[in-house]
PDB file of N, CA and C in Angstrom:
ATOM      1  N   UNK A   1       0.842  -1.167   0.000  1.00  0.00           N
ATOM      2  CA  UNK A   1       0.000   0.000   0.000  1.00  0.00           C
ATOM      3  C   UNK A   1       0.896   1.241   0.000  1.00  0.00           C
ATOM      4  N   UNK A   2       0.395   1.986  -0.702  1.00  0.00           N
ATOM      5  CA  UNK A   2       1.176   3.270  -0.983  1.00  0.00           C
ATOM      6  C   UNK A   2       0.725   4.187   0.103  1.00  0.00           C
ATOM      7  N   UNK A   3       2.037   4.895   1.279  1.00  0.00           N
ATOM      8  CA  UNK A   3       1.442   5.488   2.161  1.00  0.00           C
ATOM      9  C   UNK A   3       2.113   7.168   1.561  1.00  0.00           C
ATOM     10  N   UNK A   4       1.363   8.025   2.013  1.00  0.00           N
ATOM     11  CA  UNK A   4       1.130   9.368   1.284  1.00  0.00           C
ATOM     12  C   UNK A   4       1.773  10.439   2.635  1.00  0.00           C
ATOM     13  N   UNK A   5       2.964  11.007   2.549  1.00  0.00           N
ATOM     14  CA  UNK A   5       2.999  11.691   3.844  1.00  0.00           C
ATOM     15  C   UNK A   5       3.137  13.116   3.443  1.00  0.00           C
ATOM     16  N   UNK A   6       2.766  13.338   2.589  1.00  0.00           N
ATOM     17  CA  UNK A   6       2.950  15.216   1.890  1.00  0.00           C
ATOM     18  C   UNK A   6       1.396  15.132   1.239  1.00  0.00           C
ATOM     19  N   UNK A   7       1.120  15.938   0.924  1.00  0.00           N
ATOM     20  CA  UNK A   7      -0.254  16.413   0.415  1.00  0.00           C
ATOM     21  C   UNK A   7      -0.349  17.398  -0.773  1.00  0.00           C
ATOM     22  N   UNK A   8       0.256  17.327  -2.042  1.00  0.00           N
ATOM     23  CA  UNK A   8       0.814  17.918  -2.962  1.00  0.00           C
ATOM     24  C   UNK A   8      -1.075  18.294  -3.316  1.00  0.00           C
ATOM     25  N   UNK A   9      -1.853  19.264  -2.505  1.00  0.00           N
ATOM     26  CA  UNK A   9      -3.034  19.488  -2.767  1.00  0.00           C
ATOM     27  C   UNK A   9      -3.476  20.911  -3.378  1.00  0.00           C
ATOM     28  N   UNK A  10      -3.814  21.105  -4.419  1.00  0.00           N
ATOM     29  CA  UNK A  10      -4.401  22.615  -4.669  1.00  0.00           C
ATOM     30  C   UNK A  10      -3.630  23.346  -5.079  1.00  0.00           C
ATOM     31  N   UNK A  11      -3.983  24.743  -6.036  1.00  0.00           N
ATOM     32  CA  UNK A  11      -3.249  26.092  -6.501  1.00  0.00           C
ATOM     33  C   UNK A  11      -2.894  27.136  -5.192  1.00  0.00           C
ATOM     34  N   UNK A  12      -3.335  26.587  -3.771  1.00  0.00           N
ATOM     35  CA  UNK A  12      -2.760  27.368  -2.677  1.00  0.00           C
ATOM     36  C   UNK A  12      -1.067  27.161  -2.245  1.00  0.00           C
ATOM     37  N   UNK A  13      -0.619  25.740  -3.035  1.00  0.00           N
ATOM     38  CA  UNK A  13       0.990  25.654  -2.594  1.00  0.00           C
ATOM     39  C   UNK A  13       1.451  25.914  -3.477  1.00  0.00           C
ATOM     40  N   UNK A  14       1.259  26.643  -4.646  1.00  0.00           N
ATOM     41  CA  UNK A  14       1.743  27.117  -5.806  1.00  0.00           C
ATOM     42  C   UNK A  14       2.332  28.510  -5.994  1.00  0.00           C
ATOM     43  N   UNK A  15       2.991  29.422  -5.539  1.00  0.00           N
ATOM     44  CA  UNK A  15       3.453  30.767  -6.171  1.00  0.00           C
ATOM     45  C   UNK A  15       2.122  31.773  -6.598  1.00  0.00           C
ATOM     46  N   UNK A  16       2.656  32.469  -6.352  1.00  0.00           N
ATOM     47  CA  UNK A  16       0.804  33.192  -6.742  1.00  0.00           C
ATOM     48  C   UNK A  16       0.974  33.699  -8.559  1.00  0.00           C
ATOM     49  N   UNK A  17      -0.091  33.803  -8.975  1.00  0.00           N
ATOM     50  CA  UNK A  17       0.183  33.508 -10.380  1.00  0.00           C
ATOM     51  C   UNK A  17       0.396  32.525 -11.087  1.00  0.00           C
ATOM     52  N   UNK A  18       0.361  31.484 -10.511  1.00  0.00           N
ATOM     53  CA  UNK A  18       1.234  30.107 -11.387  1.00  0.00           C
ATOM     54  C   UNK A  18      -0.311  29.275 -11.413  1.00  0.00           C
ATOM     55  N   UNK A  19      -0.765  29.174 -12.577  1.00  0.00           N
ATOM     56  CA  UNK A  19      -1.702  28.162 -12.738  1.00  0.00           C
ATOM     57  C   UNK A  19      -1.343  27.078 -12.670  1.00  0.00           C
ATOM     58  N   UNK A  20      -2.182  26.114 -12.085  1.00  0.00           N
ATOM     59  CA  UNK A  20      -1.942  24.634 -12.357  1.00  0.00           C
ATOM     60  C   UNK A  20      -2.372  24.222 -13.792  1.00  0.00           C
ATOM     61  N   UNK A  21      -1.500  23.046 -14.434  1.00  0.00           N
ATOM     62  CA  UNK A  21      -1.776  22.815 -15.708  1.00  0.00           C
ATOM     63  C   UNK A  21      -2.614  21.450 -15.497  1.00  0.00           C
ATOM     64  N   UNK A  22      -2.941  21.148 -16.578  1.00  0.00           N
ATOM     65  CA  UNK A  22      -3.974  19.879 -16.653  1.00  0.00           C
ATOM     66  C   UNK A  22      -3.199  18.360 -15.655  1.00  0.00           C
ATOM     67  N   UNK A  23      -1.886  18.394 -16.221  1.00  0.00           N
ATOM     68  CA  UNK A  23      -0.942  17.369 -15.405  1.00  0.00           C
ATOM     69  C   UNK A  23      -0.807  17.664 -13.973  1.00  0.00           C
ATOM     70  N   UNK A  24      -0.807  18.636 -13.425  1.00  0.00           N
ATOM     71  CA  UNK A  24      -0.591  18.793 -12.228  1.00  0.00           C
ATOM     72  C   UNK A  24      -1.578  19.172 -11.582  1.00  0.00           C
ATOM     73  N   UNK A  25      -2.857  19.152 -12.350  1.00  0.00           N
ATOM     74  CA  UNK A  25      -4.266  18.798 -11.528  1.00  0.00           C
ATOM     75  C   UNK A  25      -4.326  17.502 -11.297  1.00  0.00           C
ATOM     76  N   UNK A  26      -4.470  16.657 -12.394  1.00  0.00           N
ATOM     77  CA  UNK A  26      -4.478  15.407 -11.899  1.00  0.00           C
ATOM     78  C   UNK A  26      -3.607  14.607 -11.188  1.00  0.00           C
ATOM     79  N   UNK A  27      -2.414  14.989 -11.056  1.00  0.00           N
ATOM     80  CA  UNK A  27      -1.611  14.538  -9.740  1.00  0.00           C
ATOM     81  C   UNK A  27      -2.275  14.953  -8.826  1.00  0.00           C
ATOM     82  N   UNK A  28      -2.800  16.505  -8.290  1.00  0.00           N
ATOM     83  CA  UNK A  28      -3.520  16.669  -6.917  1.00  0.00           C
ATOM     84  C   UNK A  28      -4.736  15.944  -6.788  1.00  0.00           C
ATOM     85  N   UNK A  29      -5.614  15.500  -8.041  1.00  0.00           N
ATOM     86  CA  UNK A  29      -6.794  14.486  -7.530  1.00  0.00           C
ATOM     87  C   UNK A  29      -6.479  13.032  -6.946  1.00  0.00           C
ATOM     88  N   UNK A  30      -5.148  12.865  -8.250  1.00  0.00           N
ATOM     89  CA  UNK A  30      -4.698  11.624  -7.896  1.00  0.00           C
ATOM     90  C   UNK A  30      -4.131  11.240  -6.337  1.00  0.00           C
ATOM     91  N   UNK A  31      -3.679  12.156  -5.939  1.00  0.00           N
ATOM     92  CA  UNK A  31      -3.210  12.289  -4.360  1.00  0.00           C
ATOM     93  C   UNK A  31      -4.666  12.131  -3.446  1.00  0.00           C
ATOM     94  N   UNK A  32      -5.520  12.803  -3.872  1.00  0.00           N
ATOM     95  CA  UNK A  32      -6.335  12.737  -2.936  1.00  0.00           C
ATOM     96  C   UNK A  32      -7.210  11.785  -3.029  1.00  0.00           C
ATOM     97  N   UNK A  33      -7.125  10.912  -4.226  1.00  0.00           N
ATOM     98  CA  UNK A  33      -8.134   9.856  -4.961  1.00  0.00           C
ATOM     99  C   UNK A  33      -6.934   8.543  -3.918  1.00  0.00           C
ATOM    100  N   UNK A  34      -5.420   8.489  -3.573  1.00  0.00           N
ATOM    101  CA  UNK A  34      -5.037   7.703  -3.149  1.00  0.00           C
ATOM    102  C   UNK A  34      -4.939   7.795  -1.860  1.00  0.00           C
ATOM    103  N   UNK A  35      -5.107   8.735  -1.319  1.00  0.00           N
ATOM    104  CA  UNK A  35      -5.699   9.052   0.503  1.00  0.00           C
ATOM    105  C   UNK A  35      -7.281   8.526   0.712  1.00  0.00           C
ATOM    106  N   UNK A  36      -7.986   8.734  -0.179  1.00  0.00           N
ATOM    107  CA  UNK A  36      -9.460   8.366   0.527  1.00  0.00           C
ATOM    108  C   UNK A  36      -9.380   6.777   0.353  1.00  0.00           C
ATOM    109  N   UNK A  37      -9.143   5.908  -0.640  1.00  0.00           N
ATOM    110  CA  UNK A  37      -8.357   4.631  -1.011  1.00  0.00           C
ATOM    111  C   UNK A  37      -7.840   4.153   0.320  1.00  0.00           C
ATOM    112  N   UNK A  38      -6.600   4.932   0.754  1.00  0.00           N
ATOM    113  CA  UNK A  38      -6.025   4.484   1.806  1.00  0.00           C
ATOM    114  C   UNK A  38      -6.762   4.462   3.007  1.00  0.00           C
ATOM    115  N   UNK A  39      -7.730   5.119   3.162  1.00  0.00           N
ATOM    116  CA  UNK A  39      -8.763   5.338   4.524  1.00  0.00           C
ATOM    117  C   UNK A  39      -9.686   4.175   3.987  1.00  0.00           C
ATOM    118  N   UNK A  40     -10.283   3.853   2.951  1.00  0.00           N
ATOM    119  CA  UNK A  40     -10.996   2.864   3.220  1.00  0.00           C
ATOM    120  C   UNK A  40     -10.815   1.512   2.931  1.00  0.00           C
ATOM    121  N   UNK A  41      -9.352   1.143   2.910  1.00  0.00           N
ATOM    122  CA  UNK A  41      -8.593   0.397   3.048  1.00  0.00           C
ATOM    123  C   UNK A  41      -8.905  -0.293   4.691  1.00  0.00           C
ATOM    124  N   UNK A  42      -7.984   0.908   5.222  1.00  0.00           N
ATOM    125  CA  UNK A  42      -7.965   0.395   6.444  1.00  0.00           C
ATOM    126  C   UNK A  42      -8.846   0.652   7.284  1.00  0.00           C
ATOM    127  N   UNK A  43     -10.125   0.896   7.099  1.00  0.00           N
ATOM    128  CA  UNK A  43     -11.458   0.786   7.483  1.00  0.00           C
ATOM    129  C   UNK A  43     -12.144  -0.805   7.518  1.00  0.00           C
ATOM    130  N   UNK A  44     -11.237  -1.260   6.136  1.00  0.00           N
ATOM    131  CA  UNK A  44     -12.234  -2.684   5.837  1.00  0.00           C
ATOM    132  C   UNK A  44     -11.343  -3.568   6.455  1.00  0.00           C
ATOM    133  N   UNK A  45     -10.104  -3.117   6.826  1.00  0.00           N
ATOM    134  CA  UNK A  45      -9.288  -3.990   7.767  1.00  0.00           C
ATOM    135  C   UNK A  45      -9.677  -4.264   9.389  1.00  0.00           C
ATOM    136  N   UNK A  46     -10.025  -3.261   9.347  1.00  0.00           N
ATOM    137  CA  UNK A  46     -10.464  -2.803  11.202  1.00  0.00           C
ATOM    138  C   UNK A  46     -12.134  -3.648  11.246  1.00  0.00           C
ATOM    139  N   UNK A  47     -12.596  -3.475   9.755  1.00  0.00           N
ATOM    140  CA  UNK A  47     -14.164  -4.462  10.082  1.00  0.00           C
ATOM    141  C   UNK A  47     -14.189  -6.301   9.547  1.00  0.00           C
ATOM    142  N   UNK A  48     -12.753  -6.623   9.090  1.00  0.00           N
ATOM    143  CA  UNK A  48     -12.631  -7.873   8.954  1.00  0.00           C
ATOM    144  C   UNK A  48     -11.814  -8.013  10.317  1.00  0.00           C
ATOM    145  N   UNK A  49     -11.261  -7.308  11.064  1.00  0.00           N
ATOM    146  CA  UNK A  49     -10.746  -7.897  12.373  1.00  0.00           C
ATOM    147  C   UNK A  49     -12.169  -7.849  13.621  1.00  0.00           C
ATOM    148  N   UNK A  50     -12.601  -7.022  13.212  1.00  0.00           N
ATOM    149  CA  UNK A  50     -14.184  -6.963  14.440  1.00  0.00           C
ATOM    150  C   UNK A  50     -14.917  -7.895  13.983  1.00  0.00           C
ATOM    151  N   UNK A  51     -15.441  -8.413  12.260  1.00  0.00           N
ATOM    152  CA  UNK A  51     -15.747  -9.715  12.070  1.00  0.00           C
ATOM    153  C   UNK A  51     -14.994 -11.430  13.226  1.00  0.00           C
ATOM    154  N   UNK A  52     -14.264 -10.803  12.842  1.00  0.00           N
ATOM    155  CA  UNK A  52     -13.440 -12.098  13.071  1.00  0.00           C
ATOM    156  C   UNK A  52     -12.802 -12.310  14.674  1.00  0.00           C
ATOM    157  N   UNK A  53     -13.531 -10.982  15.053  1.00  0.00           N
ATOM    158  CA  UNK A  53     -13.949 -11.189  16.913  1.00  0.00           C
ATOM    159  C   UNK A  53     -12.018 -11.008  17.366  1.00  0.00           C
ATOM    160  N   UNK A  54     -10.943 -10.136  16.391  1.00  0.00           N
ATOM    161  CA  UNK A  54      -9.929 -10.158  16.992  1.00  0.00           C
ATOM    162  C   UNK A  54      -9.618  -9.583  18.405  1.00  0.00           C
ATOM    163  N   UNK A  55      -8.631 -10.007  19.099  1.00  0.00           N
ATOM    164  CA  UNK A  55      -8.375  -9.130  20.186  1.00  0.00           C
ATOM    165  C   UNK A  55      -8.750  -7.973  20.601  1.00  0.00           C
ATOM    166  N   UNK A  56      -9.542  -7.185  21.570  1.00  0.00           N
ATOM    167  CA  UNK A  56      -9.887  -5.951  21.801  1.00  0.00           C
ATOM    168  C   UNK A  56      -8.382  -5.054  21.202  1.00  0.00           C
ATOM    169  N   UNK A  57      -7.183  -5.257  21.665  1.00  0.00           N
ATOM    170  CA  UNK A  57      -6.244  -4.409  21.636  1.00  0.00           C
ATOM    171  C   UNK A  57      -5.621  -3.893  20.201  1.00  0.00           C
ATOM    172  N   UNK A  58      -6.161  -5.195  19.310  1.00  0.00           N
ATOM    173  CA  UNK A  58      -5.237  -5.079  17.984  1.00  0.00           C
ATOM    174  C   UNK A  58      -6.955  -4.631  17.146  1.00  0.00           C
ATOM    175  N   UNK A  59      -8.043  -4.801  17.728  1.00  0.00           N
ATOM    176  CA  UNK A  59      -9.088  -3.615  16.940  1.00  0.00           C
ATOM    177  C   UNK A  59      -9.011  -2.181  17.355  1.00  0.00           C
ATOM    178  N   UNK A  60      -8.730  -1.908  18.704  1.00  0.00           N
ATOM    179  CA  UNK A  60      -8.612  -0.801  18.653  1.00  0.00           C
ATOM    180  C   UNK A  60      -7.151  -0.121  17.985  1.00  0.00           C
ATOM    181  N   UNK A  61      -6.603  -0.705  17.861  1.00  0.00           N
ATOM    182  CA  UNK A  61      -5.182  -0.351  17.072  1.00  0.00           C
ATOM    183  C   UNK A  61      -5.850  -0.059  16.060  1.00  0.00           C
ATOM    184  N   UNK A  62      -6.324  -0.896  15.269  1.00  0.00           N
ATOM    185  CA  UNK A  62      -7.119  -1.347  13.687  1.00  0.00           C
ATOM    186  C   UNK A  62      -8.060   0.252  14.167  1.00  0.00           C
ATOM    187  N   UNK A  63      -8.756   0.601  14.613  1.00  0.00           N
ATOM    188  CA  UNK A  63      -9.726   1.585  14.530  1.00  0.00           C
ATOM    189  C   UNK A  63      -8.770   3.134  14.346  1.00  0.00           C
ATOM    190  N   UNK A  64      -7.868   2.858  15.134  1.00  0.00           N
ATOM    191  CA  UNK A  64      -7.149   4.108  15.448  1.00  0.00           C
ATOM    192  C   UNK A  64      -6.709   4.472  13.898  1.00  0.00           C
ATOM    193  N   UNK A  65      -5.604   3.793  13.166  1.00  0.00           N
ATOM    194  CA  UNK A  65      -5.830   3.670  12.647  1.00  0.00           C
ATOM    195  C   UNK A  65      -6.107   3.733  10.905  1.00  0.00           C
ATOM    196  N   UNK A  66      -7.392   3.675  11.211  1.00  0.00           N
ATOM    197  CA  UNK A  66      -8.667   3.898  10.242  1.00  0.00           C
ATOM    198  C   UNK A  66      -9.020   5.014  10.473  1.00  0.00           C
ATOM    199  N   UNK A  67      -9.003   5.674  11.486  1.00  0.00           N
ATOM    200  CA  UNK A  67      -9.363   6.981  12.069  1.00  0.00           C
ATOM    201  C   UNK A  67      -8.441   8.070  11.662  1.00  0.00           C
ATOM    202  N   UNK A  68      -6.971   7.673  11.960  1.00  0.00           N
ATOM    203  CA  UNK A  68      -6.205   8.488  11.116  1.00  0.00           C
ATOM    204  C   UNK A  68      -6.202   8.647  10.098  1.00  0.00           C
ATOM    205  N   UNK A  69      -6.501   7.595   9.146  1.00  0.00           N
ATOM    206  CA  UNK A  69      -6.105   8.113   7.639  1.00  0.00           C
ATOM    207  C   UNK A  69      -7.417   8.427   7.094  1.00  0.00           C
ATOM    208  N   UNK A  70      -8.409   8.212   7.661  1.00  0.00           N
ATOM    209  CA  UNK A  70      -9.620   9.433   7.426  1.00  0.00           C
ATOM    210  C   UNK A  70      -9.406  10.761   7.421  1.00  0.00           C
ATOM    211  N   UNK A  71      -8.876  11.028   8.688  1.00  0.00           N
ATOM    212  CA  UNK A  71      -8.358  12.120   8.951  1.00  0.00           C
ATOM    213  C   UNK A  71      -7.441  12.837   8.248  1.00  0.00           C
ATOM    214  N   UNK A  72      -6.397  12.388   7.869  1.00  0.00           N
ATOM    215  CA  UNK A  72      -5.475  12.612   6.852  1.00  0.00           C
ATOM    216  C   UNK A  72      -6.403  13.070   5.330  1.00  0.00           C
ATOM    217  N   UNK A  73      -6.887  12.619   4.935  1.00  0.00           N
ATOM    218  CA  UNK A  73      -8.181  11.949   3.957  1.00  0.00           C
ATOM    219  C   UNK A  73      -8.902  13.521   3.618  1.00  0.00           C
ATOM    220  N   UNK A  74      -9.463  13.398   5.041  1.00  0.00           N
ATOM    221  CA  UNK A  74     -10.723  14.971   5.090  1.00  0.00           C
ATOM    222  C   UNK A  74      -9.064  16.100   5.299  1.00  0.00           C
ATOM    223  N   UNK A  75      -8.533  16.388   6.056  1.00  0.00           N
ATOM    224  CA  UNK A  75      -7.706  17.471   6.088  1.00  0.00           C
ATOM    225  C   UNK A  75      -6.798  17.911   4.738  1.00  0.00           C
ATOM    226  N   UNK A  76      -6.165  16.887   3.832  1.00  0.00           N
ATOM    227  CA  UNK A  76      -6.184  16.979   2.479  1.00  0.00           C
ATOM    228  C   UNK A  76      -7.385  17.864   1.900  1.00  0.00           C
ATOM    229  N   UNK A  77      -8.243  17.202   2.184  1.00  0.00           N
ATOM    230  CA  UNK A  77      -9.827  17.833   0.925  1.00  0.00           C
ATOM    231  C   UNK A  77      -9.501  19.154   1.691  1.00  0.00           C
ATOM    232  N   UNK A  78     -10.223  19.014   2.798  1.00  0.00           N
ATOM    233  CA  UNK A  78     -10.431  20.346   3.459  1.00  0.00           C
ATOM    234  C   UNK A  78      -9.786  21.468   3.404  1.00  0.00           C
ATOM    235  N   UNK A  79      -8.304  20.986   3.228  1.00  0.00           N
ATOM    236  CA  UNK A  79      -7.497  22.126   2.778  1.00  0.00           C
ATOM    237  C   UNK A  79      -7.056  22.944   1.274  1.00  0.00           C
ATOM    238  N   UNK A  80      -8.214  21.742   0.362  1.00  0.00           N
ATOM    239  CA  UNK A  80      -7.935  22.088  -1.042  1.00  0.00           C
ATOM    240  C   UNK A  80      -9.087  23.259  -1.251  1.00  0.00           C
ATOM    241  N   UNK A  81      -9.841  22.588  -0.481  1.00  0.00           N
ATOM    242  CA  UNK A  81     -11.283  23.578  -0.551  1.00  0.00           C
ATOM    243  C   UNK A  81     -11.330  25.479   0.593  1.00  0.00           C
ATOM    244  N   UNK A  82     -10.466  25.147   1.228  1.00  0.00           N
ATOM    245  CA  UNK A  82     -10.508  26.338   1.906  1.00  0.00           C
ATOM    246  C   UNK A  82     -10.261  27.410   1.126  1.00  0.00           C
ATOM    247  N   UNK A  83      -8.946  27.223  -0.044  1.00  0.00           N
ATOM    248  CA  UNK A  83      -8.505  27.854  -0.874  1.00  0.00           C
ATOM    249  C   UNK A  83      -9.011  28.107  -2.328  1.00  0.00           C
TER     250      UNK A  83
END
Protein backbone atom coordinates (compact mmCIF):
# COMPACT_ATOMS: atom_id res chain seq x y z
CA UNK A 1 0.00 0.00 0.00
CA UNK A 2 1.18 3.27 -0.98
CA UNK A 3 1.44 5.49 2.16
CA UNK A 4 1.13 9.37 1.28
CA UNK A 5 3.00 11.69 3.84
CA UNK A 6 2.95 15.22 1.89
CA UNK A 7 -0.25 16.41 0.41
CA UNK A 8 0.81 17.92 -2.96
CA UNK A 9 -3.03 19.49 -2.77
CA UNK A 10 -4.40 22.61 -4.67
CA UNK A 11 -3.25 26.09 -6.50
CA UNK A 12 -2.76 27.37 -2.68
CA UNK A 13 0.99 25.65 -2.59
CA UNK A 14 1.74 27.12 -5.81
CA UNK A 15 3.45 30.77 -6.17
CA UNK A 16 0.80 33.19 -6.74
CA UNK A 17 0.18 33.51 -10.38
CA UNK A 18 1.23 30.11 -11.39
CA UNK A 19 -1.70 28.16 -12.74
CA UNK A 20 -1.94 24.63 -12.36
CA UNK A 21 -1.78 22.82 -15.71
CA UNK A 22 -3.97 19.88 -16.65
CA UNK A 23 -0.94 17.37 -15.40
CA UNK A 24 -0.59 18.79 -12.23
CA UNK A 25 -4.27 18.80 -11.53
CA UNK A 26 -4.48 15.41 -11.90
CA UNK A 27 -1.61 14.54 -9.74
CA UNK A 28 -3.52 16.67 -6.92
CA UNK A 29 -6.79 14.49 -7.53
CA UNK A 30 -4.70 11.62 -7.90
CA UNK A 31 -3.21 12.29 -4.36
CA UNK A 32 -6.33 12.74 -2.94
CA UNK A 33 -8.13 9.86 -4.96
CA UNK A 34 -5.04 7.70 -3.15
CA UNK A 35 -5.70 9.05 0.50
CA UNK A 36 -9.46 8.37 0.53
CA UNK A 37 -8.36 4.63 -1.01
CA UNK A 38 -6.03 4.48 1.81
CA UNK A 39 -8.76 5.34 4.52
CA UNK A 40 -11.00 2.86 3.22
CA UNK A 41 -8.59 0.40 3.05
CA UNK A 42 -7.97 0.40 6.44
CA UNK A 43 -11.46 0.79 7.48
CA UNK A 44 -12.23 -2.68 5.84
CA UNK A 45 -9.29 -3.99 7.77
CA UNK A 46 -10.46 -2.80 11.20
CA UNK A 47 -14.16 -4.46 10.08
CA UNK A 48 -12.63 -7.87 8.95
CA UNK A 49 -10.75 -7.90 12.37
CA UNK A 50 -14.18 -6.96 14.44
CA UNK A 51 -15.75 -9.72 12.07
CA UNK A 52 -13.44 -12.10 13.07
CA UNK A 53 -13.95 -11.19 16.91
CA UNK A 54 -9.93 -10.16 16.99
CA UNK A 55 -8.37 -9.13 20.19
CA UNK A 56 -9.89 -5.95 21.80
CA UNK A 57 -6.24 -4.41 21.64
CA UNK A 58 -5.24 -5.08 17.98
CA UNK A 59 -9.09 -3.62 16.94
CA UNK A 60 -8.61 -0.80 18.65
CA UNK A 61 -5.18 -0.35 17.07
CA UNK A 62 -7.12 -1.35 13.69
CA UNK A 63 -9.73 1.58 14.53
CA UNK A 64 -7.15 4.11 15.45
CA UNK A 65 -5.83 3.67 12.65
CA UNK A 66 -8.67 3.90 10.24
CA UNK A 67 -9.36 6.98 12.07
CA UNK A 68 -6.20 8.49 11.12
CA UNK A 69 -6.11 8.11 7.64
CA UNK A 70 -9.62 9.43 7.43
CA UNK A 71 -8.36 12.12 8.95
CA UNK A 72 -5.48 12.61 6.85
CA UNK A 73 -8.18 11.95 3.96
CA UNK A 74 -10.72 14.97 5.09
CA UNK A 75 -7.71 17.47 6.09
CA UNK A 76 -6.18 16.98 2.48
CA UNK A 77 -9.83 17.83 0.92
CA UNK A 78 -10.43 20.35 3.46
CA UNK A 79 -7.50 22.13 2.78
CA UNK A 80 -7.93 22.09 -1.04
CA UNK A 81 -11.28 23.58 -0.55
CA UNK A 82 -10.51 26.34 1.91
CA UNK A 83 -8.51 27.85 -0.87
Amino acid sequence: MTRITWWPIGHHLLPPDTPLTKDEQMTLQQSLDLAEIEADLAYEKFLDAFDTEEHPEILEQLNTEATVARHRYYDALNADLAH
